[in-house]
C-alpha atoms as a PDB file:
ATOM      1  CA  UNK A   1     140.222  98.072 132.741  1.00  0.00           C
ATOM      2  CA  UNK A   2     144.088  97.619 131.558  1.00  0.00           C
ATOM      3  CA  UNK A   3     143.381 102.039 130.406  1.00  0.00           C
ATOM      4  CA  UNK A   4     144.073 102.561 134.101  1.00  0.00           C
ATOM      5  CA  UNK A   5     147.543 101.240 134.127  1.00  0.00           C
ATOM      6  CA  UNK A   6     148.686 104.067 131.437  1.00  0.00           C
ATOM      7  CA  UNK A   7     148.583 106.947 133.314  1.00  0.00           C
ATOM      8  CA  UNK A   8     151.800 107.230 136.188  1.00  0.00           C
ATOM      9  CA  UNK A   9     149.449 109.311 138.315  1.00  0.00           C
ATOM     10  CA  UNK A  10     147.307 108.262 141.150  1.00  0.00           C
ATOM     11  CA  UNK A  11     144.634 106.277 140.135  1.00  0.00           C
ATOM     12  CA  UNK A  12     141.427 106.979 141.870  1.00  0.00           C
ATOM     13  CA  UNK A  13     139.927 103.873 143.700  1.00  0.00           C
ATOM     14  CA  UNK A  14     136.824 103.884 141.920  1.00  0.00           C
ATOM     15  CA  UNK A  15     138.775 102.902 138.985  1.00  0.00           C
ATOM     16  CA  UNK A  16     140.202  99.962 140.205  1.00  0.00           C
ATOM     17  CA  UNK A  17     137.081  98.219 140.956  1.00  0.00           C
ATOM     18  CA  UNK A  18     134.565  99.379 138.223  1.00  0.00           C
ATOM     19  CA  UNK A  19     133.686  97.528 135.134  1.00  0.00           C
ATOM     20  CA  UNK A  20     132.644 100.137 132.270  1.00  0.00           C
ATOM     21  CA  UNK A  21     131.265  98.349 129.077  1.00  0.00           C
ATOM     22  CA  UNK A  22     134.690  98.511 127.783  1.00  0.00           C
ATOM     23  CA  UNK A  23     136.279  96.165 129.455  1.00  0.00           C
ATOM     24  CA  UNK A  24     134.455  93.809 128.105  1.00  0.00           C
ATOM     25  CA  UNK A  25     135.150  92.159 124.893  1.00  0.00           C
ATOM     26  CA  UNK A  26     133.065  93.281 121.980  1.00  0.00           C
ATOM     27  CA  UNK A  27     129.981  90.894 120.988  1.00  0.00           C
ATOM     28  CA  UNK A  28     131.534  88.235 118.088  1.00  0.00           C
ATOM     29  CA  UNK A  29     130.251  89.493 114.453  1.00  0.00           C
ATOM     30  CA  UNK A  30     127.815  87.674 112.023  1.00  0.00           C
ATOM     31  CA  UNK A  31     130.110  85.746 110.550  1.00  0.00           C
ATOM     32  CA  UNK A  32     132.337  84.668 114.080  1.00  0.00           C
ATOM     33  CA  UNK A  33     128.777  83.930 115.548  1.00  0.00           C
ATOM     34  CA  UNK A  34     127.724  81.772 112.679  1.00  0.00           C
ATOM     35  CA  UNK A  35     131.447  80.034 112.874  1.00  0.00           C
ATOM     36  CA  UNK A  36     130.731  79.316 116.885  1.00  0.00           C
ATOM     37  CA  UNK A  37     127.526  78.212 115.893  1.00  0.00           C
ATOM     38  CA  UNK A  38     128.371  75.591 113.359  1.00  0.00           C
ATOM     39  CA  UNK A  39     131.796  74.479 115.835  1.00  0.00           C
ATOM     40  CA  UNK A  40     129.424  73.962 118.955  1.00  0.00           C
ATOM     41  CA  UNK A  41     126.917  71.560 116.485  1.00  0.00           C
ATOM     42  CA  UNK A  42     129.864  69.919 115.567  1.00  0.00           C
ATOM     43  CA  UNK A  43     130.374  69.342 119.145  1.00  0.00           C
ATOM     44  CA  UNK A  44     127.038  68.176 119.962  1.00  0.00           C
ATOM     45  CA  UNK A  45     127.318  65.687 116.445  1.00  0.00           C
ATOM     46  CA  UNK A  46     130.709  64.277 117.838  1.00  0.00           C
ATOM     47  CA  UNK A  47     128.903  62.750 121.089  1.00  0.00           C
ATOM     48  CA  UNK A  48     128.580  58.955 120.773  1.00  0.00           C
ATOM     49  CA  UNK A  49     124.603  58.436 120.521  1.00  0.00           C
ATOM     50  CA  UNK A  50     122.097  60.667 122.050  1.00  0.00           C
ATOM     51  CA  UNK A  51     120.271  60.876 119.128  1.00  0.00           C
ATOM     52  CA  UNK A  52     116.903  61.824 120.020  1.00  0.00           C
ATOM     53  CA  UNK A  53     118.861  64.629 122.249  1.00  0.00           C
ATOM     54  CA  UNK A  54     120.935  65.831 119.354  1.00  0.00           C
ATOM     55  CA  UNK A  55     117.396  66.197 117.074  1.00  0.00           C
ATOM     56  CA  UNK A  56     115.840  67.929 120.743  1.00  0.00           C
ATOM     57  CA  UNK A  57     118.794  70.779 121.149  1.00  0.00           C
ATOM     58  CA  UNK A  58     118.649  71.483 117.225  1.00  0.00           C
ATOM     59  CA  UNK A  59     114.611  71.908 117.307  1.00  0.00           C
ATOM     60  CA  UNK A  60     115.123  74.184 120.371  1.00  0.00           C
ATOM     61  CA  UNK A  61     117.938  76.252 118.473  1.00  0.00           C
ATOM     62  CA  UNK A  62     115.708  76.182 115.326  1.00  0.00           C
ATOM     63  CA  UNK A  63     112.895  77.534 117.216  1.00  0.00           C
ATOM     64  CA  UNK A  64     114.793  80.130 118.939  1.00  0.00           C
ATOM     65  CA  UNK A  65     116.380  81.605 115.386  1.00  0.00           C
ATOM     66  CA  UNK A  66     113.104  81.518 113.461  1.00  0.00           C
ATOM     67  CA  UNK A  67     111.319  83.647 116.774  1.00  0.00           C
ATOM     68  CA  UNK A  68     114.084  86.118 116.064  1.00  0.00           C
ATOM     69  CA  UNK A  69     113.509  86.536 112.462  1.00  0.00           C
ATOM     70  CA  UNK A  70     109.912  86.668 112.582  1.00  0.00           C
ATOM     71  CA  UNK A  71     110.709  89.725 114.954  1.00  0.00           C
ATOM     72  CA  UNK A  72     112.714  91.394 113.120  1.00  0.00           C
ATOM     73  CA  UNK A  73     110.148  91.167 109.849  1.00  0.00           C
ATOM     74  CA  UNK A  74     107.504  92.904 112.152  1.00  0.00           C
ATOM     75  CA  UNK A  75     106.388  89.377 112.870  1.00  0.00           C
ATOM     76  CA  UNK A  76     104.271  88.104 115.451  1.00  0.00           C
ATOM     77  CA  UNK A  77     106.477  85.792 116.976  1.00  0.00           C
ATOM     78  CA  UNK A  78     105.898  81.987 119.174  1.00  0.00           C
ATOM     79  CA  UNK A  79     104.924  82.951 122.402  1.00  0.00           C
ATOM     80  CA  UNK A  80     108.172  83.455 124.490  1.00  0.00           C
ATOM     81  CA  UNK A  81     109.814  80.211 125.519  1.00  0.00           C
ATOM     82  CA  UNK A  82     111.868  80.019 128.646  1.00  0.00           C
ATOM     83  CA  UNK A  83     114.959  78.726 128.351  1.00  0.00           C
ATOM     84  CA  UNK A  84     115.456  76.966 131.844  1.00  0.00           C
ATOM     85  CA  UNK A  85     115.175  73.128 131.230  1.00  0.00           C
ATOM     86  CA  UNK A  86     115.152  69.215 133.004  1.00  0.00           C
ATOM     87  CA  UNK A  87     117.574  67.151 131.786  1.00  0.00           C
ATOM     88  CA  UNK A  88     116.694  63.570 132.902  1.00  0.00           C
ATOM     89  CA  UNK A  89     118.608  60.786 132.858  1.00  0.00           C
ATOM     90  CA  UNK A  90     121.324  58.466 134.465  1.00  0.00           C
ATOM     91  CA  UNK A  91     124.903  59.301 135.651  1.00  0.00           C
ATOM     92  CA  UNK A  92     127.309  59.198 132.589  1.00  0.00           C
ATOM     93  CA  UNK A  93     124.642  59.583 129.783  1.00  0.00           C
ATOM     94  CA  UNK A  94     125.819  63.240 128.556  1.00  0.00           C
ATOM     95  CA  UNK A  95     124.269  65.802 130.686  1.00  0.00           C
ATOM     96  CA  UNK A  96     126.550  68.001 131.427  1.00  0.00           C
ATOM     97  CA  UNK A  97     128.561  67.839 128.052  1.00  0.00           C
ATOM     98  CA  UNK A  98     125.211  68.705 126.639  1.00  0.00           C
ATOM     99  CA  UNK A  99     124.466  71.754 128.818  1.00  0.00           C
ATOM    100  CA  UNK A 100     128.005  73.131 128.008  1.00  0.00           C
ATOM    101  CA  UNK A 101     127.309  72.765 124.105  1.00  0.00           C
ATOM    102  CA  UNK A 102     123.658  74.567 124.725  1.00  0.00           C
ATOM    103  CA  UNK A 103     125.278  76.775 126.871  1.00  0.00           C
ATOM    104  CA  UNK A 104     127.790  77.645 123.438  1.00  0.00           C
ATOM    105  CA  UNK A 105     124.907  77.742 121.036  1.00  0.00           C
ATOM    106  CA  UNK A 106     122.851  80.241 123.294  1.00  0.00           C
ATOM    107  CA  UNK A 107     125.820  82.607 122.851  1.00  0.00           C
ATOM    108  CA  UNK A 108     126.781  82.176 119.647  1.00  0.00           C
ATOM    109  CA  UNK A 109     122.884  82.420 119.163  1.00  0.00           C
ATOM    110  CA  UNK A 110     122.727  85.986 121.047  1.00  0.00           C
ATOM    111  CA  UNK A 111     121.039  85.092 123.864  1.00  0.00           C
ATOM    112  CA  UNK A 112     123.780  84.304 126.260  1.00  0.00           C
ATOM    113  CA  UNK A 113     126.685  87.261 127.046  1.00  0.00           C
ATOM    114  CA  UNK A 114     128.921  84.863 128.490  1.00  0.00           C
ATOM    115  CA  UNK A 115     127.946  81.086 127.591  1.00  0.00           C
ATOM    116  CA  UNK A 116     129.733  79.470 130.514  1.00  0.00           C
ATOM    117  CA  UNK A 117     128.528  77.115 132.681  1.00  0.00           C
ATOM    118  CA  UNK A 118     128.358  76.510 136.779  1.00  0.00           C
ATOM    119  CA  UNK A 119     128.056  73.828 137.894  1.00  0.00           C
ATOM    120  CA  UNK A 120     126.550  73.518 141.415  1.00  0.00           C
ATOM    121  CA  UNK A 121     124.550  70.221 143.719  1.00  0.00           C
ATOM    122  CA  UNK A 122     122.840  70.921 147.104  1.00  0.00           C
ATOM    123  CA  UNK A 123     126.376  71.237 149.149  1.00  0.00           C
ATOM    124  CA  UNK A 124     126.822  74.198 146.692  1.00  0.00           C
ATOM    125  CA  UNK A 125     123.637  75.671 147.443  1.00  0.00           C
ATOM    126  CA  UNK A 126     122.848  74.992 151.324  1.00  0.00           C
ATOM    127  CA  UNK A 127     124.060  76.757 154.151  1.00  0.00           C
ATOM    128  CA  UNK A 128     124.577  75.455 157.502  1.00  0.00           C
ATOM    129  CA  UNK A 129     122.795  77.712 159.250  1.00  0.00           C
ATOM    130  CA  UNK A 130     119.628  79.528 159.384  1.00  0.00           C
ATOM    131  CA  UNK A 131     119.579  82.783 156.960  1.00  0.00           C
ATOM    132  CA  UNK A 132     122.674  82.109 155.162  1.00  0.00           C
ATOM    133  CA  UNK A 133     121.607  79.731 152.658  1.00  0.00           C
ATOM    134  CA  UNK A 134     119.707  82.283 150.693  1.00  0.00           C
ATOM    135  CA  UNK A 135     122.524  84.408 150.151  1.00  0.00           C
ATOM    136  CA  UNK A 136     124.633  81.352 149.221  1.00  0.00           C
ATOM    137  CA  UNK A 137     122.362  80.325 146.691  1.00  0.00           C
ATOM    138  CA  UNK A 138     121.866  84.202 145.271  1.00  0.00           C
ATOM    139  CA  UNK A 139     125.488  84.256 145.146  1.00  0.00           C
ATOM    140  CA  UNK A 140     125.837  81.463 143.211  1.00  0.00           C
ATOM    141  CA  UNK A 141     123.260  82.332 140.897  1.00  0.00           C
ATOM    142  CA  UNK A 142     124.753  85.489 140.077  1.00  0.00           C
ATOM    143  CA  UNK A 143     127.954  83.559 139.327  1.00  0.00           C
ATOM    144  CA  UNK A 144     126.165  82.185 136.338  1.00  0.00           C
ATOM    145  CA  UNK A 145     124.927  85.105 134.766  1.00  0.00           C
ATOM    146  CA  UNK A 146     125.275  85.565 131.170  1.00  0.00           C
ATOM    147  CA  UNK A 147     125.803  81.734 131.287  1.00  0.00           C
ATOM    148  CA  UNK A 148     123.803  78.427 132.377  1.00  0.00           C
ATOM    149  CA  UNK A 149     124.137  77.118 135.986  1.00  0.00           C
ATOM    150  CA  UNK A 150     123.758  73.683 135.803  1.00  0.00           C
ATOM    151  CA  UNK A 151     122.206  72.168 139.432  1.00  0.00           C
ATOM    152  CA  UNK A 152     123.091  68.114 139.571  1.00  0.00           C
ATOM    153  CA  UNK A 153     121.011  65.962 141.383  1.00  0.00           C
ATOM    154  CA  UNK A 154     118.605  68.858 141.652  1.00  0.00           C
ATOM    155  CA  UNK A 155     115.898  66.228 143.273  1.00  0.00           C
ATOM    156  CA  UNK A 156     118.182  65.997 145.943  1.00  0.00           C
ATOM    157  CA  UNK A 157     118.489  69.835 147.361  1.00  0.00           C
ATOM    158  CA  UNK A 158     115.213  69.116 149.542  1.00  0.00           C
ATOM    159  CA  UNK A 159     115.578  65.955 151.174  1.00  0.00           C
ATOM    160  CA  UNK A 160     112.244  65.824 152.623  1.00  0.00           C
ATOM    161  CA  UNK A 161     109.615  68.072 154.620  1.00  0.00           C
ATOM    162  CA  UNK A 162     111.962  69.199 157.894  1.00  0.00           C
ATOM    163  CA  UNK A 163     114.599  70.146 155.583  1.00  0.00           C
ATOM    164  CA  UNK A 164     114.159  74.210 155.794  1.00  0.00           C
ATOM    165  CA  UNK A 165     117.511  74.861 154.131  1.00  0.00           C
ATOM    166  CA  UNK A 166     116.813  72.834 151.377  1.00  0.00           C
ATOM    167  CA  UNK A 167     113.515  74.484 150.594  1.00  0.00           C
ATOM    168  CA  UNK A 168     115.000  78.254 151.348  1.00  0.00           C
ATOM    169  CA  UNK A 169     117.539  76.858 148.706  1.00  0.00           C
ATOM    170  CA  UNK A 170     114.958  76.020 146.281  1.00  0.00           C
ATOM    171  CA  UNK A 171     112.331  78.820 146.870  1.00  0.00           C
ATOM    172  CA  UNK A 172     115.906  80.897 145.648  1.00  0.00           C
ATOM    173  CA  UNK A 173     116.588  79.228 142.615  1.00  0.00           C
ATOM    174  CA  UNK A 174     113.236  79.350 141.899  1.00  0.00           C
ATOM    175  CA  UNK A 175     112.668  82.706 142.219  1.00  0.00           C
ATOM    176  CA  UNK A 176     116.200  83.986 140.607  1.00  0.00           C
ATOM    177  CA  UNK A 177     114.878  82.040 136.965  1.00  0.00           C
ATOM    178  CA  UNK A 178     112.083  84.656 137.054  1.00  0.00           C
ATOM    179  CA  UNK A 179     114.601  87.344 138.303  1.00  0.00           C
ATOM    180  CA  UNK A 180     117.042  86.842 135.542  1.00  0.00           C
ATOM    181  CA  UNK A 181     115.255  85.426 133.023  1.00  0.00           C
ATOM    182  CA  UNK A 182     116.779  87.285 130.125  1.00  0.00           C
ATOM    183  CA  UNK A 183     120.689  86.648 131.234  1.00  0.00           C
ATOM    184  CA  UNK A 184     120.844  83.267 132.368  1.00  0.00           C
ATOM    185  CA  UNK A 185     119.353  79.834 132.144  1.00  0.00           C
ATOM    186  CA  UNK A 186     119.392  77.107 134.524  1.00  0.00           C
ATOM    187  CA  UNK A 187     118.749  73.217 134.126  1.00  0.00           C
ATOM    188  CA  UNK A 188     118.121  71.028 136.780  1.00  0.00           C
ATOM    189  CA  UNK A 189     119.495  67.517 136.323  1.00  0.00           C
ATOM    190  CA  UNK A 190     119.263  64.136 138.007  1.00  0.00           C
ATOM    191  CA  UNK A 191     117.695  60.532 137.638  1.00  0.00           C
ATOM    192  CA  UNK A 192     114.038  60.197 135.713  1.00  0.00           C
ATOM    193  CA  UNK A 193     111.810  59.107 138.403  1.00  0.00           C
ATOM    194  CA  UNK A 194     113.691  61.802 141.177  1.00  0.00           C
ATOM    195  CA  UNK A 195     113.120  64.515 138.844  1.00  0.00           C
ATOM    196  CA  UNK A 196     109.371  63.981 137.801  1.00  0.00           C
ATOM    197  CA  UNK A 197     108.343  63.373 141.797  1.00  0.00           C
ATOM    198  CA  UNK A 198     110.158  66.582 142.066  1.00  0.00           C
ATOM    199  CA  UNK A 199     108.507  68.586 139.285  1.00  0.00           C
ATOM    200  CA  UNK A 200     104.840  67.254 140.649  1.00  0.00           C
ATOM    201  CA  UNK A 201     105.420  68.573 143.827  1.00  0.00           C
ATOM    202  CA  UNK A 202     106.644  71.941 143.461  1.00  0.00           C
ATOM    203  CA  UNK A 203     104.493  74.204 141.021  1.00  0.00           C
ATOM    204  CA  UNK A 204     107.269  76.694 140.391  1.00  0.00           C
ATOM    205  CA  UNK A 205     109.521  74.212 138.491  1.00  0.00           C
ATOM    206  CA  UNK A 206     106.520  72.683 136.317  1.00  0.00           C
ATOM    207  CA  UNK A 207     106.070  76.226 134.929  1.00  0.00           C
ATOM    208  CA  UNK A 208     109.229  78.080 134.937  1.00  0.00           C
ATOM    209  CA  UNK A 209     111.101  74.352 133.607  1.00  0.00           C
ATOM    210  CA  UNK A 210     108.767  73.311 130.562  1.00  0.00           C
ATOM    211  CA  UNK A 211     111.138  71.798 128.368  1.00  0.00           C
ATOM    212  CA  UNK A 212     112.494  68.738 129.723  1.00  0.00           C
ATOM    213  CA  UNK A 213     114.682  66.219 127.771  1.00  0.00           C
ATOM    214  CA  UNK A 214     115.527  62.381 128.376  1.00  0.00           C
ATOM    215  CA  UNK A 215     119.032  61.186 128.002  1.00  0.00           C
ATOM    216  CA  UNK A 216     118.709  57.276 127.483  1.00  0.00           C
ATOM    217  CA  UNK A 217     121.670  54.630 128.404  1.00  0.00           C
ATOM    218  CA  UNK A 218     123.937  53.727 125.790  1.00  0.00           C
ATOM    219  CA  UNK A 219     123.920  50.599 123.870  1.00  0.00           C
ATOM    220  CA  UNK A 220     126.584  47.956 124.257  1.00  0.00           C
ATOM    221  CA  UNK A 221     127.876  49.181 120.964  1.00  0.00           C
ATOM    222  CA  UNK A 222     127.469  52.805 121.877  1.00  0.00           C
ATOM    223  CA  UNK A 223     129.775  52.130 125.212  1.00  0.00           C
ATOM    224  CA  UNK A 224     132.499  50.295 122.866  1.00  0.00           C
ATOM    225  CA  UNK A 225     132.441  53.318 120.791  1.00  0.00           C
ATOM    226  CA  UNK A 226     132.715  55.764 123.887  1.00  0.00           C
ATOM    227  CA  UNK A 227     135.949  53.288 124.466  1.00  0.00           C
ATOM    228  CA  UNK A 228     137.369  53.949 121.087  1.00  0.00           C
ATOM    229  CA  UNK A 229     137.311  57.616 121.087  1.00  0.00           C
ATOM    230  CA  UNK A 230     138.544  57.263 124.828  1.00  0.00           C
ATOM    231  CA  UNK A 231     141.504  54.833 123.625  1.00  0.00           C
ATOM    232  CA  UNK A 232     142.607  57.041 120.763  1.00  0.00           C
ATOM    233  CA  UNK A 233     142.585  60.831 123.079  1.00  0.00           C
ATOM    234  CA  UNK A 234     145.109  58.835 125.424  1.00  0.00           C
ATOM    235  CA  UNK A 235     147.110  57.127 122.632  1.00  0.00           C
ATOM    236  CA  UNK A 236     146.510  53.760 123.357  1.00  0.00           C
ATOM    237  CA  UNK A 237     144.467  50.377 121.467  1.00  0.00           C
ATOM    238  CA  UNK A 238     143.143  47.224 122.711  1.00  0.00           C
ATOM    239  CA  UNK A 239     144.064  43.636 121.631  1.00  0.00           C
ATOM    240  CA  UNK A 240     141.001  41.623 119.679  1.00  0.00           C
ATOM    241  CA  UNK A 241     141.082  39.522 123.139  1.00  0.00           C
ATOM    242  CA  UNK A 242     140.794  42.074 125.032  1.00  0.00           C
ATOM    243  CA  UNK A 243     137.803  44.159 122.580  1.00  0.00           C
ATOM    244  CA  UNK A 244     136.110  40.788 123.067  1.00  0.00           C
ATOM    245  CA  UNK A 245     136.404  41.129 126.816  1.00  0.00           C
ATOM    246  CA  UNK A 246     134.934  44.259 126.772  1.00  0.00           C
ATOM    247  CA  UNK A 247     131.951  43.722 124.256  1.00  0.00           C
ATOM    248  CA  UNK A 248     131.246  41.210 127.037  1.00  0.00           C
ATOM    249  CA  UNK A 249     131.840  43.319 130.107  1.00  0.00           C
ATOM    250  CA  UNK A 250     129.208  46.110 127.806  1.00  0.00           C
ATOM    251  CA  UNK A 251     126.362  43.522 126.844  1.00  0.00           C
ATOM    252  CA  UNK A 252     126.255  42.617 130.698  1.00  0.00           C
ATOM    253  CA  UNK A 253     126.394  45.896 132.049  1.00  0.00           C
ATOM    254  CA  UNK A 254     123.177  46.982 129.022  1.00  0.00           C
ATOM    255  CA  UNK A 255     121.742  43.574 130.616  1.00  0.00           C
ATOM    256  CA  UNK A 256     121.578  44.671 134.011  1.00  0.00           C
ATOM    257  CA  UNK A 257     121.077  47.972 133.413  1.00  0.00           C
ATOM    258  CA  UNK A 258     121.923  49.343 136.854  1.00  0.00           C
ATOM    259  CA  UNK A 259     121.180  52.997 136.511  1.00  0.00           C
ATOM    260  CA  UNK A 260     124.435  53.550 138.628  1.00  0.00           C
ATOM    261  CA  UNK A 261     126.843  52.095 136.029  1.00  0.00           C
ATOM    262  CA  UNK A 262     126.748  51.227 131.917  1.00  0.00           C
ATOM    263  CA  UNK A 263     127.104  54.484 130.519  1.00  0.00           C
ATOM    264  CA  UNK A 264     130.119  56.822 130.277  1.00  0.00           C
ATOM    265  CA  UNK A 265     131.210  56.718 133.921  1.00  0.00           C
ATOM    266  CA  UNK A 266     131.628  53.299 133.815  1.00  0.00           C
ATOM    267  CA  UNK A 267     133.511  53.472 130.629  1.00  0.00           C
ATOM    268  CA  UNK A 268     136.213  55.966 132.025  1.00  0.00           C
ATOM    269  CA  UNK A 269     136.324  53.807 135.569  1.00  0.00           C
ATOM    270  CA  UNK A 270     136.422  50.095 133.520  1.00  0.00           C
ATOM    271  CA  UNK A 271     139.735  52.333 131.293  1.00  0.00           C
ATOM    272  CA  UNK A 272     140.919  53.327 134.540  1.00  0.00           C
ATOM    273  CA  UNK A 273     140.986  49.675 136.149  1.00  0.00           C
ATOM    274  CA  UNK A 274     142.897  48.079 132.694  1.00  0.00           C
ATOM    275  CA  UNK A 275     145.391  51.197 132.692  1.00  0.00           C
ATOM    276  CA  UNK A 276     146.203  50.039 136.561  1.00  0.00           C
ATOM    277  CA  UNK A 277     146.856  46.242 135.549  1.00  0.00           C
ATOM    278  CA  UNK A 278     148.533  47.045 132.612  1.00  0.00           C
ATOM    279  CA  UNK A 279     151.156  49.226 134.678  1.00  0.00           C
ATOM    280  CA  UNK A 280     151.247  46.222 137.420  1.00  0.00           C
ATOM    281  CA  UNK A 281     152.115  43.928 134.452  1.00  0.00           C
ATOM    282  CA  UNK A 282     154.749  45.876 132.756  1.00  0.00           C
ATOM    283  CA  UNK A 283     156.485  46.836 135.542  1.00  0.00           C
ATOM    284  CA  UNK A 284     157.252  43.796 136.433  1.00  0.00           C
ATOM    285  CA  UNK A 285     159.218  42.787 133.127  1.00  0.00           C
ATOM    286  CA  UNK A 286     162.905  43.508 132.854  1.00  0.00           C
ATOM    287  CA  UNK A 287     164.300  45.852 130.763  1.00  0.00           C
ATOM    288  CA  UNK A 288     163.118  49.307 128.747  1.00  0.00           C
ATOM    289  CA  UNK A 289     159.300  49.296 127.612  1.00  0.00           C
ATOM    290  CA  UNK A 290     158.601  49.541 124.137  1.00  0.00           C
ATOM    291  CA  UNK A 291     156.117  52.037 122.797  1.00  0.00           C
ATOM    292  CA  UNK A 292     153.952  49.192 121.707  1.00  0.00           C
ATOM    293  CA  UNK A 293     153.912  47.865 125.307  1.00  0.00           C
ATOM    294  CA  UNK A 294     153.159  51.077 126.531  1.00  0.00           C
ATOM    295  CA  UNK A 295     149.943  51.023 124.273  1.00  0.00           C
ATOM    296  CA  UNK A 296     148.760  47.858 124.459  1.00  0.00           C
ATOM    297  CA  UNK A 297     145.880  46.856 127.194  1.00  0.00           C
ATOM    298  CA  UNK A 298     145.587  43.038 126.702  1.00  0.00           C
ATOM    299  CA  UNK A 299     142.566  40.752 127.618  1.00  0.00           C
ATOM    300  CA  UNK A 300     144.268  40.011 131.332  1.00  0.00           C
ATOM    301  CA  UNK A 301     144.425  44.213 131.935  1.00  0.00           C
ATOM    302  CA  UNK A 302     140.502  43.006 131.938  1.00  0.00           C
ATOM    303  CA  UNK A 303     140.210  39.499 133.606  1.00  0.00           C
ATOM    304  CA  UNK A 304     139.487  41.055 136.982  1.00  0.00           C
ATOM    305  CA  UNK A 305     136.239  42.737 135.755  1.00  0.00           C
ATOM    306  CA  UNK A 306     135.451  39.961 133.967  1.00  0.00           C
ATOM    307  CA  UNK A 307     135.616  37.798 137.121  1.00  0.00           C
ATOM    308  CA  UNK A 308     133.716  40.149 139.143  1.00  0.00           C
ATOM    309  CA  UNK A 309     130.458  39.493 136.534  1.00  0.00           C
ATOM    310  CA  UNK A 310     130.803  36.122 136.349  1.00  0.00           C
ATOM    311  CA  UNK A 311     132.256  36.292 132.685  1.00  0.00           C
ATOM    312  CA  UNK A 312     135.547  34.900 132.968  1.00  0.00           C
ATOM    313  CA  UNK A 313     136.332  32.481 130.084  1.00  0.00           C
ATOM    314  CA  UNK A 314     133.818  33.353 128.044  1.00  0.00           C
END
């Protein structure tokens, strides 16, 4: 693209706003594809918990690499997998820092040009008027390609039989996994129960989205974990009052086990809540903060939470 700007002459419209194969960057060699390969698994090992996820996304990756060899020794290979997937599970549990790190595999792997990912929901996808939603949707799709789009709360694009956008919508996506196939995959995401009544009832997603995998809630221990590594990236630590506050706030959260809240949202908002307090306490104390102060969320930056669930003073 940039060979255009060399020559002083007129340049000729046509090569302003065509893409020849060299613009593009050259695919990474053996050895930078096995290098992306082993930094996105260390990506996917540095995720608090998930095991049975982790051991999923490695199988898949292991099954893709040993179809490819077999191929290339004149091998019959597995029957061809598609690579669209469901990932089930409640809000904060991974999903979409999961799909990126497929998304990087897949191309380090070959079988994604690009390897980013879109993500899109139903206001992404549906027009507001009759024959435009199609397009939108197309459009969208095409965004993705040589990537994954990744379509959140997928259960929700059709919100029941009148909704004629939402199925246009879905008949789309549907029919653009068969379309591209070979340069792009999709997963559909969303909450267990919303995703299987959605898979029953629409033939074209049971067959075309085989390989489903469950993200579970974190543990109380997982969650105090997810805190820790949260703690450290923003440079700050917790007094032992205040890590016994929150192993309480975490056991009652695993005990309710409200699939709107105990997982890594409710990490990041319960952070967000002590960092507010914190600031409310320190600025009210005279003089120049130290950096300890600064650093320090004490067991009152928690209190309020704690009252909330009926766990104060414990």
């Amino acid at each position: 693209m940039f060979g255009v700007l060399q020559d002083a002459g007129t340049v000729a419209h046509g090569a302003l706003t065509t893409l020849t194969e060299a613009d593009f960057e050259s695919p990474p060699s053996g050895a930078k594809s096995e290098e992306n390969l082993a930094a996105a698994f260390r990506q996917l090992d540095a995720i608090v918990g998930l095991g049975s996820v982790k051991t999923f996304v490695r199988q898949l990756a292991a099954q893709m690499q040993l179809n490819a060899e077999r191929r290339e020794a004149g091998m019959k290979a597995a029957a061809d997998t598609s690579l669209h997937m469901m990932f089930v599970g409640n809000p904060g549990t991974g999903k979409t820092s999961v799909a990126r790190i497929v998304a990087a595999i897949y191309k380090a792997m070959g079988l994604l040009r690009l390897g980013h990912l879109v993500e899109v929901d139903r206001s992404a996808l549906v027009a507001g008027y009759a024959g435009q939603t199609a397009i939108k949707t197309r459009q969208l799709v095409e965004s993705a390609l040589g990537g994954m789009l990744f379509v959140d709360e997928a259960y929700a694009i059709v919100t029941d039989e009148r909704d004629h956008f939402g199925r246009e919508a879905l008949d789309t996506l549907i029919k653009c996994t068969e379309d591209f196939r070979d340069d792009l995959v999709v997963v559909l995401a969303g909450y267990p129960d919303e995703m299987k009544r959605l898979a029953a009832s629409n033939p074209g997603i049971r067959s075309r989205f085989a390989t489903t995998i469950s993200f579970p809630d974190y543990t109380a221990e997982e969650l105090m974990a997810i805190t820790d590594a949260q703690l450290a990236d923003e440079q700050l630590v917790i007094a032992l009052e205040a890590r016994a506050s929150l192993g309480s706030i975490f056991r009652a959260m695993v005990a309710v086990r409200d699939r709107e809240c105990g997982n890594g949202r409710a990490v990041r908002n319960l952070l967000e809540r002590a960092k507010r307090e914190q600031a409310l306490r320190l600025v009210g104390l005279p003089g120049k903060k130290s950096k300890e102060q600064l650093m320090l969320l004490l067991a009152d930056d928690f209190a309020p939470v704690l009252g909330e669930l009926g766990l104060a003073g414990r």
